[in-house]
PDB file of N, CA and C in Angstrom:
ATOM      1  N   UNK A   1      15.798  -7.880   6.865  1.00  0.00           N
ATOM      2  CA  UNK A   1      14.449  -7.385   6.659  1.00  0.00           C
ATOM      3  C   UNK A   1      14.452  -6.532   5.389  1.00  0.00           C
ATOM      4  N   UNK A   2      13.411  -6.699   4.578  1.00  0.00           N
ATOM      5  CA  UNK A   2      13.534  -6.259   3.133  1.00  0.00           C
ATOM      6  C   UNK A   2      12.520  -4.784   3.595  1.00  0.00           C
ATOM      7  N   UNK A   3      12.487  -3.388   2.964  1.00  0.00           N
ATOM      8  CA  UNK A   3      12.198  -2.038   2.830  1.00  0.00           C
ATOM      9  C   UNK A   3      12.115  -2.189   1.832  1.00  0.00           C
ATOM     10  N   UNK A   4      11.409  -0.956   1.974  1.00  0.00           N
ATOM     11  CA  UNK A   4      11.162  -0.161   0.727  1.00  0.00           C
ATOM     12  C   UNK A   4      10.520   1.230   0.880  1.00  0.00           C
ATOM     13  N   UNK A   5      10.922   2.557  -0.059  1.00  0.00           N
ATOM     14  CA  UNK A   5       9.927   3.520   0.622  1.00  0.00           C
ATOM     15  C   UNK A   5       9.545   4.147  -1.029  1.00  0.00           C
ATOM     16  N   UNK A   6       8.209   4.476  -1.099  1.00  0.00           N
ATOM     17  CA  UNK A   6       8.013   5.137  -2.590  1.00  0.00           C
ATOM     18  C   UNK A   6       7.642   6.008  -2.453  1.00  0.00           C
ATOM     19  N   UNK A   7       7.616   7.439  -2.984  1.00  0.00           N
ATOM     20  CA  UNK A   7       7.058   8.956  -2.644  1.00  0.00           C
ATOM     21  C   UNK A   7       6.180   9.171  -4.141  1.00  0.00           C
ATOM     22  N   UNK A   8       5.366   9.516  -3.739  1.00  0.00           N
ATOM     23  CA  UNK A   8       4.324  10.028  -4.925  1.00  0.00           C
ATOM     24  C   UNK A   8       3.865  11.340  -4.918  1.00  0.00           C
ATOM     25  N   UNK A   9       3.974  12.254  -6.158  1.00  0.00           N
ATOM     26  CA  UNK A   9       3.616  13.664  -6.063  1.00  0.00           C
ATOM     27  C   UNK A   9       2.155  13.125  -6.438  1.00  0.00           C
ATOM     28  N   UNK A  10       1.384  14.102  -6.047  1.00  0.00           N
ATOM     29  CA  UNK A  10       0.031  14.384  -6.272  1.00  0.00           C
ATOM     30  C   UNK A  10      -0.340  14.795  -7.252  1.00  0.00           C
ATOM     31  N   UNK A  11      -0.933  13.773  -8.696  1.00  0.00           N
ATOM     32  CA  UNK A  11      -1.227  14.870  -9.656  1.00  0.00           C
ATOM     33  C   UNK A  11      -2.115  16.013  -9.658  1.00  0.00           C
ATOM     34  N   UNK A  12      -2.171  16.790 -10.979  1.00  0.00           N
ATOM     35  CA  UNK A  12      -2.616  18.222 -10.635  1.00  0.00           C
ATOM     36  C   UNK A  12      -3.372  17.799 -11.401  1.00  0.00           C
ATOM     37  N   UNK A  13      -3.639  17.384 -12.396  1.00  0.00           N
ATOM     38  CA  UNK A  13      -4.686  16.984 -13.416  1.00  0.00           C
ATOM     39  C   UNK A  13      -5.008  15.411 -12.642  1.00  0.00           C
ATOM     40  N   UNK A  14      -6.397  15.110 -13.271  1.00  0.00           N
ATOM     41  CA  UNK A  14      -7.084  14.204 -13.210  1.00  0.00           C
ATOM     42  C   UNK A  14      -6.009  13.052 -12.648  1.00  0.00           C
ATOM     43  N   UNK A  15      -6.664  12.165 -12.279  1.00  0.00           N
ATOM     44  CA  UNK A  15      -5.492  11.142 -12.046  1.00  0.00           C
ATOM     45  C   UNK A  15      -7.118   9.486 -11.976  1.00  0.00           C
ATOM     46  N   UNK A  16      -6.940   8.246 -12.573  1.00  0.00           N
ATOM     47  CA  UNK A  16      -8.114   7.690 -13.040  1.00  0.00           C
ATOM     48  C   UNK A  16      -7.535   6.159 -11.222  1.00  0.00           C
ATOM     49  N   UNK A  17      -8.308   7.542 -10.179  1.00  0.00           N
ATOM     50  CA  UNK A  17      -7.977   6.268  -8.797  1.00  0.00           C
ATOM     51  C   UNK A  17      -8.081   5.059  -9.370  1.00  0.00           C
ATOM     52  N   UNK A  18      -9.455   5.081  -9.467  1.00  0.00           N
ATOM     53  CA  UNK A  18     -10.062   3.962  -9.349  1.00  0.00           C
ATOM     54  C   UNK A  18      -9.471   2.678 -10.468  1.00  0.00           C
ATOM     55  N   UNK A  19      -8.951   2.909 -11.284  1.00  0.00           N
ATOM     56  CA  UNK A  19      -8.048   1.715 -12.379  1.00  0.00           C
ATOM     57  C   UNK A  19      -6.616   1.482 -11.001  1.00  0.00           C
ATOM     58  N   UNK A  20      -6.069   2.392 -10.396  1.00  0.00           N
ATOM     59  CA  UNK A  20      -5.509   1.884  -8.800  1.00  0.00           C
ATOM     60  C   UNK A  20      -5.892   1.724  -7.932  1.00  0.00           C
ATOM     61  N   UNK A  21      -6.798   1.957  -7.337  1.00  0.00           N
ATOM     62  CA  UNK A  21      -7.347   1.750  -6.108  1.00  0.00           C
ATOM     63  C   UNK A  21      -8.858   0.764  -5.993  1.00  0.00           C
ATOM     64  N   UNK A  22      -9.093   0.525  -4.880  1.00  0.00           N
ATOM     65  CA  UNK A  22     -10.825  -0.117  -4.641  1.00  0.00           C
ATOM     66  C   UNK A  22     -11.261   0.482  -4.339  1.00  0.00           C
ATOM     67  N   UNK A  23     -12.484   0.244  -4.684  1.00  0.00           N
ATOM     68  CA  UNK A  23     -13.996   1.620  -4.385  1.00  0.00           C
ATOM     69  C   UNK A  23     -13.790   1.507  -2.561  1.00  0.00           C
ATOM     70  N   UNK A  24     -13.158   0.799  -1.484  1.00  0.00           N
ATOM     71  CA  UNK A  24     -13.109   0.721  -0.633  1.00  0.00           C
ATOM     72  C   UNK A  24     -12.253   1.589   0.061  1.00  0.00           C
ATOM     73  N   UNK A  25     -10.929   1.415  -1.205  1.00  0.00           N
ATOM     74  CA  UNK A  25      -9.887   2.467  -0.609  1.00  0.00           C
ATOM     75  C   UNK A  25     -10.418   3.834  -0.687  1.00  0.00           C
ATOM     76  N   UNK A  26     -10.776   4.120  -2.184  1.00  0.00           N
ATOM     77  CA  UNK A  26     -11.369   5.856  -2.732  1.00  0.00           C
ATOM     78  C   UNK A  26     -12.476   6.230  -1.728  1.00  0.00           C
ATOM     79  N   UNK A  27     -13.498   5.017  -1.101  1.00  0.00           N
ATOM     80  CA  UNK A  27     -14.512   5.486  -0.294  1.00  0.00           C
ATOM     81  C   UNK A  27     -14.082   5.785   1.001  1.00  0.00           C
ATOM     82  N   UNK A  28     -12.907   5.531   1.709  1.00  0.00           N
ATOM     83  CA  UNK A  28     -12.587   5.949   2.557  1.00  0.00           C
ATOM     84  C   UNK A  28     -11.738   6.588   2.819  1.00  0.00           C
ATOM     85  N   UNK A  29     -10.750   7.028   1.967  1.00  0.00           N
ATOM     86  CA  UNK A  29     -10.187   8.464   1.067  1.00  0.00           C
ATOM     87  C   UNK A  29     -11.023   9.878   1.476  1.00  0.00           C
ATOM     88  N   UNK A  30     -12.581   9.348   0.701  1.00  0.00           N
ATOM     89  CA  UNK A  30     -13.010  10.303   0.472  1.00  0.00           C
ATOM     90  C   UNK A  30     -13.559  10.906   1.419  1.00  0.00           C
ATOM     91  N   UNK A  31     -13.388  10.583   2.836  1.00  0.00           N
ATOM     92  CA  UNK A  31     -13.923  11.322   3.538  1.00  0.00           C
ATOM     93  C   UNK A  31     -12.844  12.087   4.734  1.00  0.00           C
ATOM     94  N   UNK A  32     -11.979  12.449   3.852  1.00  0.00           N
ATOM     95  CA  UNK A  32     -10.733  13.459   4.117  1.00  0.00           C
ATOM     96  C   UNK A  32     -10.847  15.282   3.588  1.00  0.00           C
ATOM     97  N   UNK A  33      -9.908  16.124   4.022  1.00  0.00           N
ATOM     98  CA  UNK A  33     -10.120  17.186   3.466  1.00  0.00           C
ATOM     99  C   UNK A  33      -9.260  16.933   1.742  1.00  0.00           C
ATOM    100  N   UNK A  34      -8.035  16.748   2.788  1.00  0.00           N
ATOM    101  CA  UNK A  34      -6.913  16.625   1.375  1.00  0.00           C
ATOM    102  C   UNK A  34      -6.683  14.917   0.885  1.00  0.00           C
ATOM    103  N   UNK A  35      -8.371  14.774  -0.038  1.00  0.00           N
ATOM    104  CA  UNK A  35      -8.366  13.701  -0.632  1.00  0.00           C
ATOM    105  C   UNK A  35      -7.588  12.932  -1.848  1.00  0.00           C
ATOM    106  N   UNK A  36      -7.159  13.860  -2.643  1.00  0.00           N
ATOM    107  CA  UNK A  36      -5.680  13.619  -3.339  1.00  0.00           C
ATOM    108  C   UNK A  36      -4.453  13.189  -2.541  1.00  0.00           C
ATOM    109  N   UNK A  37      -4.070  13.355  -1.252  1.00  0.00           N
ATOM    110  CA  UNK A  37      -2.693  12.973  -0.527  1.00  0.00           C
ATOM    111  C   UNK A  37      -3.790  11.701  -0.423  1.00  0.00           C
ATOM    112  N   UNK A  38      -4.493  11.274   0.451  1.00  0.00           N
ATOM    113  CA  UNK A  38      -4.648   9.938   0.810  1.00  0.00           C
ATOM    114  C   UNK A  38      -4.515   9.088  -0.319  1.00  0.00           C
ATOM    115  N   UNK A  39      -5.345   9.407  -1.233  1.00  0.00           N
ATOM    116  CA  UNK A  39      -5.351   8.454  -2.525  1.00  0.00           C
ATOM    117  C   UNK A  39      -3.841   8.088  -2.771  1.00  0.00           C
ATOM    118  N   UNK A  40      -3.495   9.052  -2.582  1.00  0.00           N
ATOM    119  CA  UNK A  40      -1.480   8.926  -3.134  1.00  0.00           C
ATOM    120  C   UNK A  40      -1.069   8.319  -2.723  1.00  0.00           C
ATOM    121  N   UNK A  41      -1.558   8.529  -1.222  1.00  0.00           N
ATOM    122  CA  UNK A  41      -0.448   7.706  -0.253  1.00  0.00           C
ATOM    123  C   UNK A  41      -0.718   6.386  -0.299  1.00  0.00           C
ATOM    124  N   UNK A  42      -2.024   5.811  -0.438  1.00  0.00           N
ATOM    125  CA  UNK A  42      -2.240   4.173  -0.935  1.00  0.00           C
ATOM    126  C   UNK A  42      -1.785   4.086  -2.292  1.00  0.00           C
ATOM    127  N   UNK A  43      -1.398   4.689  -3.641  1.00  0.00           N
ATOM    128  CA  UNK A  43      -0.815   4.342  -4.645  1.00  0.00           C
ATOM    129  C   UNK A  43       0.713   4.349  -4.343  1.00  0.00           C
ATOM    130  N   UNK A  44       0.862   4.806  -3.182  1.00  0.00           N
ATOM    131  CA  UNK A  44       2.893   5.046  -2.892  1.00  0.00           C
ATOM    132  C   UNK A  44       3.023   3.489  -2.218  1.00  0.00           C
ATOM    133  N   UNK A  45       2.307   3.179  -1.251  1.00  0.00           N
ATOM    134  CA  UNK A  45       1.710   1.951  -0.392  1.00  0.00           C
ATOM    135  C   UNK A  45       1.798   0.464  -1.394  1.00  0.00           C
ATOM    136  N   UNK A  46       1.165   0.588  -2.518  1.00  0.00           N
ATOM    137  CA  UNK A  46       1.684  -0.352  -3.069  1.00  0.00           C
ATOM    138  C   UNK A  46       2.297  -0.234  -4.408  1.00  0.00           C
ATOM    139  N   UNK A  47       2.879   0.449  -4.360  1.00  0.00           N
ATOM    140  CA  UNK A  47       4.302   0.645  -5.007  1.00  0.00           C
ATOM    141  C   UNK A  47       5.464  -0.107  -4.157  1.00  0.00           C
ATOM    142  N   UNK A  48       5.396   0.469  -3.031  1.00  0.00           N
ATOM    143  CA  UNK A  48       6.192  -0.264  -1.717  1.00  0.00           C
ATOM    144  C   UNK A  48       6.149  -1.670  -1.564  1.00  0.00           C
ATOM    145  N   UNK A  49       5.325  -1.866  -1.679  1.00  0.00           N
ATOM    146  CA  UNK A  49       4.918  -3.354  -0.866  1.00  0.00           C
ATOM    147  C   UNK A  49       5.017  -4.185  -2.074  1.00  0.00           C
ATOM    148  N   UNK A  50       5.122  -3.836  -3.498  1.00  0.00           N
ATOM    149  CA  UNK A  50       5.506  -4.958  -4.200  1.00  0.00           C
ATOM    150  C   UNK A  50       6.954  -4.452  -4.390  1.00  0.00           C
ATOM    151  N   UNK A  51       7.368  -3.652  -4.224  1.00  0.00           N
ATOM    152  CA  UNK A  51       9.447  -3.841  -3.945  1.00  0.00           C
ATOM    153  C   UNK A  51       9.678  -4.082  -2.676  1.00  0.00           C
ATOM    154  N   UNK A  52       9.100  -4.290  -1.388  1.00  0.00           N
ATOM    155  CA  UNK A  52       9.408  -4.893  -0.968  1.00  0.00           C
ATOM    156  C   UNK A  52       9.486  -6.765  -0.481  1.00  0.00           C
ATOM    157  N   UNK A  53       8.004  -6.849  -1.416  1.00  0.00           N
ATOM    158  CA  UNK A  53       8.751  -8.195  -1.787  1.00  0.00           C
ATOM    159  C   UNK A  53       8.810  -8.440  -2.634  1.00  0.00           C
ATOM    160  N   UNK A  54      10.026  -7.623  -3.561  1.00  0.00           N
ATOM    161  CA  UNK A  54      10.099  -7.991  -4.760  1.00  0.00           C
ATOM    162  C   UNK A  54       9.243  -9.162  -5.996  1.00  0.00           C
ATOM    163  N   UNK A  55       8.634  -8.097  -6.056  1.00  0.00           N
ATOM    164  CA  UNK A  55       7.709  -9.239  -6.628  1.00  0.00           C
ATOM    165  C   UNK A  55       8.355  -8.930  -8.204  1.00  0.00           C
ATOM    166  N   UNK A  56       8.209  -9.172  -9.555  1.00  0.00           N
ATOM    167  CA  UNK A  56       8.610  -9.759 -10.416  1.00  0.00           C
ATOM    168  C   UNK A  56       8.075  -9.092 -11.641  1.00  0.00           C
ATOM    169  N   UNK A  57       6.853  -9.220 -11.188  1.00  0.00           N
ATOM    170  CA  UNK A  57       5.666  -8.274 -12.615  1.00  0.00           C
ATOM    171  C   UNK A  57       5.405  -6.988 -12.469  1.00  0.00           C
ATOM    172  N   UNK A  58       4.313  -7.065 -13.209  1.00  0.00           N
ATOM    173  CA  UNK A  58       3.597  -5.533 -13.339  1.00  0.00           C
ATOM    174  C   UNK A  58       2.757  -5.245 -11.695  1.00  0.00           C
ATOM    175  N   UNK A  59       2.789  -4.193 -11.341  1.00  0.00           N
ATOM    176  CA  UNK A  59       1.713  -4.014 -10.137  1.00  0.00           C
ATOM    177  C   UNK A  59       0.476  -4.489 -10.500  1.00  0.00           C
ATOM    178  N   UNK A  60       0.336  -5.528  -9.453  1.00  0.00           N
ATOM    179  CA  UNK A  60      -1.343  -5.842  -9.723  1.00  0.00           C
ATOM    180  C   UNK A  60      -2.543  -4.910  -8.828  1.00  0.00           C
ATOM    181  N   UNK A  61      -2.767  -4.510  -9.220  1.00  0.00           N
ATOM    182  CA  UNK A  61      -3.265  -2.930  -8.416  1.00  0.00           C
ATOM    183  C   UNK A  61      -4.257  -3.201  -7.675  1.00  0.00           C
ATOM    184  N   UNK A  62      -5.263  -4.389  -8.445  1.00  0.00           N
ATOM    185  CA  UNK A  62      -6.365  -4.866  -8.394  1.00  0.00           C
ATOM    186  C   UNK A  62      -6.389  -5.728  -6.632  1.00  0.00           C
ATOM    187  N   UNK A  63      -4.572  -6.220  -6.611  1.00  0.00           N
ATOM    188  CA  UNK A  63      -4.636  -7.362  -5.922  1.00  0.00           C
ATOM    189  C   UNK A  63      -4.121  -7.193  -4.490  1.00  0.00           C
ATOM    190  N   UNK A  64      -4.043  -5.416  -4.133  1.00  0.00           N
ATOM    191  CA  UNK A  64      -3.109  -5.176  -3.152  1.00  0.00           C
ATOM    192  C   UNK A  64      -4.166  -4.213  -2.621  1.00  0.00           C
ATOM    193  N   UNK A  65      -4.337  -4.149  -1.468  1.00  0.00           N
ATOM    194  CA  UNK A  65      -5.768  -3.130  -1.038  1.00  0.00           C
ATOM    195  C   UNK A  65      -4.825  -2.944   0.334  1.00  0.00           C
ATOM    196  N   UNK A  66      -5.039  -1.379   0.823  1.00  0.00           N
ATOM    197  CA  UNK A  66      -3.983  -0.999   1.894  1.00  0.00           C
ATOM    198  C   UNK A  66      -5.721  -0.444   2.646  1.00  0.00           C
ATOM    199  N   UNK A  67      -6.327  -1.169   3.801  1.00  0.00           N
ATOM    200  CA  UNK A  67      -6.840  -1.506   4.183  1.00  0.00           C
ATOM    201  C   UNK A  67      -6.867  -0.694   5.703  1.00  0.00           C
ATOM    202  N   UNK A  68      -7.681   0.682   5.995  1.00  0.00           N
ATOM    203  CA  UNK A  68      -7.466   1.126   6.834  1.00  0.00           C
ATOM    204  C   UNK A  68      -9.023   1.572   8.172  1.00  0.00           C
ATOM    205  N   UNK A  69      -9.114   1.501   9.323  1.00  0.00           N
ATOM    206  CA  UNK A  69      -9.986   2.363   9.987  1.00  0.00           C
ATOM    207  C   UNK A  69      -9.876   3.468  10.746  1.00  0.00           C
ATOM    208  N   UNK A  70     -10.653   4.397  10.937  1.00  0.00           N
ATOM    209  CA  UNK A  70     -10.142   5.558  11.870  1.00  0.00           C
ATOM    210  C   UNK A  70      -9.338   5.385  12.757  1.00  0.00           C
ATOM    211  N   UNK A  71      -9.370   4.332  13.921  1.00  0.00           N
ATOM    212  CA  UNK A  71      -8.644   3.803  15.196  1.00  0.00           C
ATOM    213  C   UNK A  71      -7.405   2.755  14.366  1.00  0.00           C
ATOM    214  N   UNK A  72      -6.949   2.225  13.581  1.00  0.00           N
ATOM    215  CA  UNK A  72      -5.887   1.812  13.148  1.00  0.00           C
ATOM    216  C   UNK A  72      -5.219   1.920  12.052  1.00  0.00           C
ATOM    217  N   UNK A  73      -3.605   1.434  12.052  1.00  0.00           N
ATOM    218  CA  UNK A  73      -2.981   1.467  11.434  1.00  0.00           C
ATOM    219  C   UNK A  73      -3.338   0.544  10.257  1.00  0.00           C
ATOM    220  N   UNK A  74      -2.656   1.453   8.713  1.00  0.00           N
ATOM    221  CA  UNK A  74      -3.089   0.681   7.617  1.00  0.00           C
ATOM    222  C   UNK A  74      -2.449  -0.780   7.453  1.00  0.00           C
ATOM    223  N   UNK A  75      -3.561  -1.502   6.914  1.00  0.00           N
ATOM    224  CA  UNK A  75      -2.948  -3.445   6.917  1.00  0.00           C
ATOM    225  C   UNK A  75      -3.190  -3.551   5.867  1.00  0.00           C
ATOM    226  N   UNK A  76      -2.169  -3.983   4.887  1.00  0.00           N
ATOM    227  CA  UNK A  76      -1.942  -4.457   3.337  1.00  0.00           C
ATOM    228  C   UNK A  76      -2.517  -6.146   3.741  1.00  0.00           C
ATOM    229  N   UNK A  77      -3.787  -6.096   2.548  1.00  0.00           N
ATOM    230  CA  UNK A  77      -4.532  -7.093   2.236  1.00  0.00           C
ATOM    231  C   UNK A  77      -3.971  -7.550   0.745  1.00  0.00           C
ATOM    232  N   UNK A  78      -3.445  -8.806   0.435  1.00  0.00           N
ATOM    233  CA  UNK A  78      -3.013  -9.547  -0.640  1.00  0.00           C
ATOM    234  C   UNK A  78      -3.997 -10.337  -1.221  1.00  0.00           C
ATOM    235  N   UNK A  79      -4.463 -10.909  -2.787  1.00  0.00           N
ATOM    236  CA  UNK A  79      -4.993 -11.734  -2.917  1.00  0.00           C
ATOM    237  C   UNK A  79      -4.648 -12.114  -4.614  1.00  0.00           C
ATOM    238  N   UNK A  80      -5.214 -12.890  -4.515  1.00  0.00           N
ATOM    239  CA  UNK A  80      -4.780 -12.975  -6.432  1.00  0.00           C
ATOM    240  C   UNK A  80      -3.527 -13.987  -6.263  1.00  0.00           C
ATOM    241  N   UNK A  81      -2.559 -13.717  -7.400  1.00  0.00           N
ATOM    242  CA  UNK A  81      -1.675 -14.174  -8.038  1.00  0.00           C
ATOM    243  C   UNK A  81      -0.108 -13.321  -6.925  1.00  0.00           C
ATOM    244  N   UNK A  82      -0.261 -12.470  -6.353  1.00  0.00           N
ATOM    245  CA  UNK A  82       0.693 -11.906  -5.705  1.00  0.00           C
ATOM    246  C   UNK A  82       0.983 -12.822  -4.292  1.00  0.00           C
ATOM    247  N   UNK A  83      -0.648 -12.925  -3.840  1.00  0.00           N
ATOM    248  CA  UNK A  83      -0.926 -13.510  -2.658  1.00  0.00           C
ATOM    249  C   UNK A  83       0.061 -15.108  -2.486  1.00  0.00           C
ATOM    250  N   UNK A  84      -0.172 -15.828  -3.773  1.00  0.00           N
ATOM    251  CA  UNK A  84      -0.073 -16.579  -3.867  1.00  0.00           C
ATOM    252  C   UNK A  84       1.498 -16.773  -4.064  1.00  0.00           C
ATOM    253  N   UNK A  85       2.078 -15.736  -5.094  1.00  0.00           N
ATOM    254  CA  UNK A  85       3.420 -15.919  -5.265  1.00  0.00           C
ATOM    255  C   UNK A  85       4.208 -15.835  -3.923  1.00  0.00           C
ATOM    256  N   UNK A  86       4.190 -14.920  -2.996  1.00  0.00           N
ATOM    257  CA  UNK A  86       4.230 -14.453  -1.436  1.00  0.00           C
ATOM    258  C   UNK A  86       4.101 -15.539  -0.475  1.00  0.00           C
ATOM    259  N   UNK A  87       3.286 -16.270  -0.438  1.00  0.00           N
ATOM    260  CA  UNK A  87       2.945 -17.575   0.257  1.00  0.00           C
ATOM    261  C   UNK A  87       3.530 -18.718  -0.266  1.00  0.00           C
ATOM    262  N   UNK A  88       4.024 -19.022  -1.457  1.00  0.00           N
ATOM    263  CA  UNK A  88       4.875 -19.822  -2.188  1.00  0.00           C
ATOM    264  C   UNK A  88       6.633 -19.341  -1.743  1.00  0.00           C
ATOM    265  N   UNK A  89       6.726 -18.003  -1.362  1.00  0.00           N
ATOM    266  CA  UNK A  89       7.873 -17.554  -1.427  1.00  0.00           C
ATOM    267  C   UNK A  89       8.394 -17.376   0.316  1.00  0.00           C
ATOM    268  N   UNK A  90       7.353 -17.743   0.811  1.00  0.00           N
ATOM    269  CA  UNK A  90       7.393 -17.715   2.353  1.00  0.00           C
ATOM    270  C   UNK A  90       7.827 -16.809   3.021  1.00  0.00           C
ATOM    271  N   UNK A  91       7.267 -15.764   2.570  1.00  0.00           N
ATOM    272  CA  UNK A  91       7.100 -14.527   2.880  1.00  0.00           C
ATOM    273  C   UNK A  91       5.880 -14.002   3.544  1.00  0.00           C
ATOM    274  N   UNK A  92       6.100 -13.013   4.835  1.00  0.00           N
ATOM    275  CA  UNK A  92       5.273 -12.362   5.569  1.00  0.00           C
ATOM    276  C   UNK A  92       4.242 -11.336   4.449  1.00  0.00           C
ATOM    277  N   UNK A  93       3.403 -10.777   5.475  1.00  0.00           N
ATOM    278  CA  UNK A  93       2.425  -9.852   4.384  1.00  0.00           C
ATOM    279  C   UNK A  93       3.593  -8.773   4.979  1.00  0.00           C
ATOM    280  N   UNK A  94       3.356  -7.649   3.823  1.00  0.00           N
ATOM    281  CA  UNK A  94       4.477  -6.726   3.946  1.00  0.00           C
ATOM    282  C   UNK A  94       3.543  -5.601   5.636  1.00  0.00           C
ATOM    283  N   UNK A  95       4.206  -5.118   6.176  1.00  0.00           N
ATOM    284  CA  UNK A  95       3.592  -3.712   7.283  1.00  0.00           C
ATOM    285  C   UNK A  95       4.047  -2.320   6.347  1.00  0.00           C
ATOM    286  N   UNK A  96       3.016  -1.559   6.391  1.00  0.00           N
ATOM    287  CA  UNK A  96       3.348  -0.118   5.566  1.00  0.00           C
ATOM    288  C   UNK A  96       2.589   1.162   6.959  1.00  0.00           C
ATOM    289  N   UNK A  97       3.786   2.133   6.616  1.00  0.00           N
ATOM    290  CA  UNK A  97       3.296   3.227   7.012  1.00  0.00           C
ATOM    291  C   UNK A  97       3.099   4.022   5.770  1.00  0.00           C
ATOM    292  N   UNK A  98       2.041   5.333   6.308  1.00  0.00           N
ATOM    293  CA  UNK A  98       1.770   5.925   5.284  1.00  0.00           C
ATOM    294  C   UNK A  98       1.812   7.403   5.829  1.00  0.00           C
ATOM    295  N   UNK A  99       2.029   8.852   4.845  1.00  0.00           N
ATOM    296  CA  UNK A  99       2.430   9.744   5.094  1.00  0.00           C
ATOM    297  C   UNK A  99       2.193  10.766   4.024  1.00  0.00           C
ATOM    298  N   UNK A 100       1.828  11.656   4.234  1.00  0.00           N
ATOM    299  CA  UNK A 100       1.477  12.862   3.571  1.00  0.00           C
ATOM    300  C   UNK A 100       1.624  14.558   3.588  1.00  0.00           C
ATOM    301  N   UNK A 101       2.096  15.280   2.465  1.00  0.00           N
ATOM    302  CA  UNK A 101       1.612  16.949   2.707  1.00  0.00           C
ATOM    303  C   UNK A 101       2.145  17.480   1.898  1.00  0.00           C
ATOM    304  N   UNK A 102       1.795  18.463   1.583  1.00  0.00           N
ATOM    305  CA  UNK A 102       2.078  19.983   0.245  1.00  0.00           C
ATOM    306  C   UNK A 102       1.887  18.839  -0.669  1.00  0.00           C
ATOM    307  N   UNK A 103       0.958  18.110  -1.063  1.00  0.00           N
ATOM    308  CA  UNK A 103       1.441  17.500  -2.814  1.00  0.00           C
ATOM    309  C   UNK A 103       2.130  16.461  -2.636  1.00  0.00           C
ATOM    310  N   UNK A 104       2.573  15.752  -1.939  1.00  0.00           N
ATOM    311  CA  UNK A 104       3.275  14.481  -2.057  1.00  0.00           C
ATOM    312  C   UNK A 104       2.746  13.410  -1.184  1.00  0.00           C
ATOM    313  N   UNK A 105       2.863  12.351  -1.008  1.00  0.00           N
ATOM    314  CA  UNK A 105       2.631  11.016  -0.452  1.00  0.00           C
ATOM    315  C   UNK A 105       3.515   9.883  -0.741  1.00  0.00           C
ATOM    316  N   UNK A 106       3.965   9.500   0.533  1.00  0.00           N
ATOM    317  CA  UNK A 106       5.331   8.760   0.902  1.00  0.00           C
ATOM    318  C   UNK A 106       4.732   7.364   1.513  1.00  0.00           C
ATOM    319  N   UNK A 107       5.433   6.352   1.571  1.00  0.00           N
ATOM    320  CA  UNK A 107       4.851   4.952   2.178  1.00  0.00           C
ATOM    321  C   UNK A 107       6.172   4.489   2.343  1.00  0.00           C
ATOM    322  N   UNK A 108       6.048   3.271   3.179  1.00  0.00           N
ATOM    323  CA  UNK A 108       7.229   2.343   3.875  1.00  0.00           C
ATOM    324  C   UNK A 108       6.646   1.364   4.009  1.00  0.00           C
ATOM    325  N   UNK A 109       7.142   0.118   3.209  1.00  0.00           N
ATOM    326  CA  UNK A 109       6.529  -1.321   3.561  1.00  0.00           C
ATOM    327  C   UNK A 109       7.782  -1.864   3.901  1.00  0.00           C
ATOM    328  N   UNK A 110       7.607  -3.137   5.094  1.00  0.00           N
ATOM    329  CA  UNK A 110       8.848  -3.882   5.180  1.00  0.00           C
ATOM    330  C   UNK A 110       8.276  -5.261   5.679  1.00  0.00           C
ATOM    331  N   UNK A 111       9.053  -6.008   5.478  1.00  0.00           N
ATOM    332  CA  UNK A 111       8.793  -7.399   5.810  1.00  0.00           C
ATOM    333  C   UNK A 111       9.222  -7.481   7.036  1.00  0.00           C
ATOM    334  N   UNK A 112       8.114  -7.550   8.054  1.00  0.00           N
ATOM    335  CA  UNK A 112       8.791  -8.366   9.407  1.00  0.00           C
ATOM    336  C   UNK A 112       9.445  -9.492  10.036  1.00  0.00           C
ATOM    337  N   UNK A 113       9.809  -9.510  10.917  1.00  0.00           N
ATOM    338  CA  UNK A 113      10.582 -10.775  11.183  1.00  0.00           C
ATOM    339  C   UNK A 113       9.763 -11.445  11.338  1.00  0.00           C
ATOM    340  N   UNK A 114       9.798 -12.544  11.350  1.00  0.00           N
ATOM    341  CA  UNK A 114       9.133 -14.052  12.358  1.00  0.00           C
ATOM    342  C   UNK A 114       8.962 -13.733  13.416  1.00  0.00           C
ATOM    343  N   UNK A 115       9.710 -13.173  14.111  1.00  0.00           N
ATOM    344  CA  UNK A 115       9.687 -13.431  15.337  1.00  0.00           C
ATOM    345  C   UNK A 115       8.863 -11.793  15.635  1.00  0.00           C
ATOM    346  N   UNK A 116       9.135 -10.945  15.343  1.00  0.00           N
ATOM    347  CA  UNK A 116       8.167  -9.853  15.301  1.00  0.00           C
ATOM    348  C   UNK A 116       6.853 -10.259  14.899  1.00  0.00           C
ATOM    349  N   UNK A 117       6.459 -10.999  14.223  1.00  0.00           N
ATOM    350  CA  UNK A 117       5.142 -11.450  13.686  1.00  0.00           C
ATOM    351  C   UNK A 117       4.507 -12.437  14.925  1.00  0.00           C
ATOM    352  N   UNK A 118       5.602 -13.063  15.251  1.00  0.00           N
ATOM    353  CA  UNK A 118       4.895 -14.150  16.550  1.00  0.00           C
ATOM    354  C   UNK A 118       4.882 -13.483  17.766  1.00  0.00           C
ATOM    355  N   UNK A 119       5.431 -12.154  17.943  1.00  0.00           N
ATOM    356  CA  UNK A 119       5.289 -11.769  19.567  1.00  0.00           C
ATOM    357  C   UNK A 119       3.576 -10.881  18.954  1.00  0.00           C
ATOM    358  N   UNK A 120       3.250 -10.340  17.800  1.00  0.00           N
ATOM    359  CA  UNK A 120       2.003  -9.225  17.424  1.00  0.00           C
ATOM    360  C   UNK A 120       0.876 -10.041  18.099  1.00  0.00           C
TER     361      UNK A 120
END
């Protein structure tokens, strides 16, 4: 099973989400106290999830949306050119936890088994 874990400090100056994130992620970010850790923690999220499946290029930032609701755990949504490389490579969608405090934001993506995927 392939890991990965990325930790992100929180910048102190400006930081431009939205060229990382979707107005989907930032809009539901934003209705946190400590809205800088969440944002982080979805930029740590897919940092993760493209080393864990090693993917090859540049982060496609555009193409990885860490996809969350109040009642559940966050689900990494793929699409684009990643999606595609991933599904060519017969590879699972990656599972990420996500984690936060004082200024930093931490994530864990890993590829599940098959067989973990067929008992979910």
């Amino acid at each position: 099973m392939m890991t990965a874990v990325y930790v992100f400090q929180v910048p102190t100056v400006g930081c431009a989400w939205h060229q990382l994130l979707s107005p989907a992620e930032v809009a539901y970010c934003a209705g946190f106290v400590r809205v800088g850790e969440h944002l982080a923690a979805r930029v740590a999220a897919k940092h993760a999830v493209v080393e864990a499946l090693q993917w090859p290029g540049r982060i496609p930032w555009e193409e990885i949306e860490i996809v969350s609701t109040p009642r559940s755990a966050p689900v990494v949504s793929l699409a684009g050119a990643i999606e595609r490389w991933r599904s060519q490579a017969n590879l699972l969608v990656p599972r990420v936890s996500l984690s936060h405090a004082a200024g930093y934001a931490v994530a864990l993506a890993w590829l599940p088994d098959r067989y973990d995927e067929a008992a979910a």
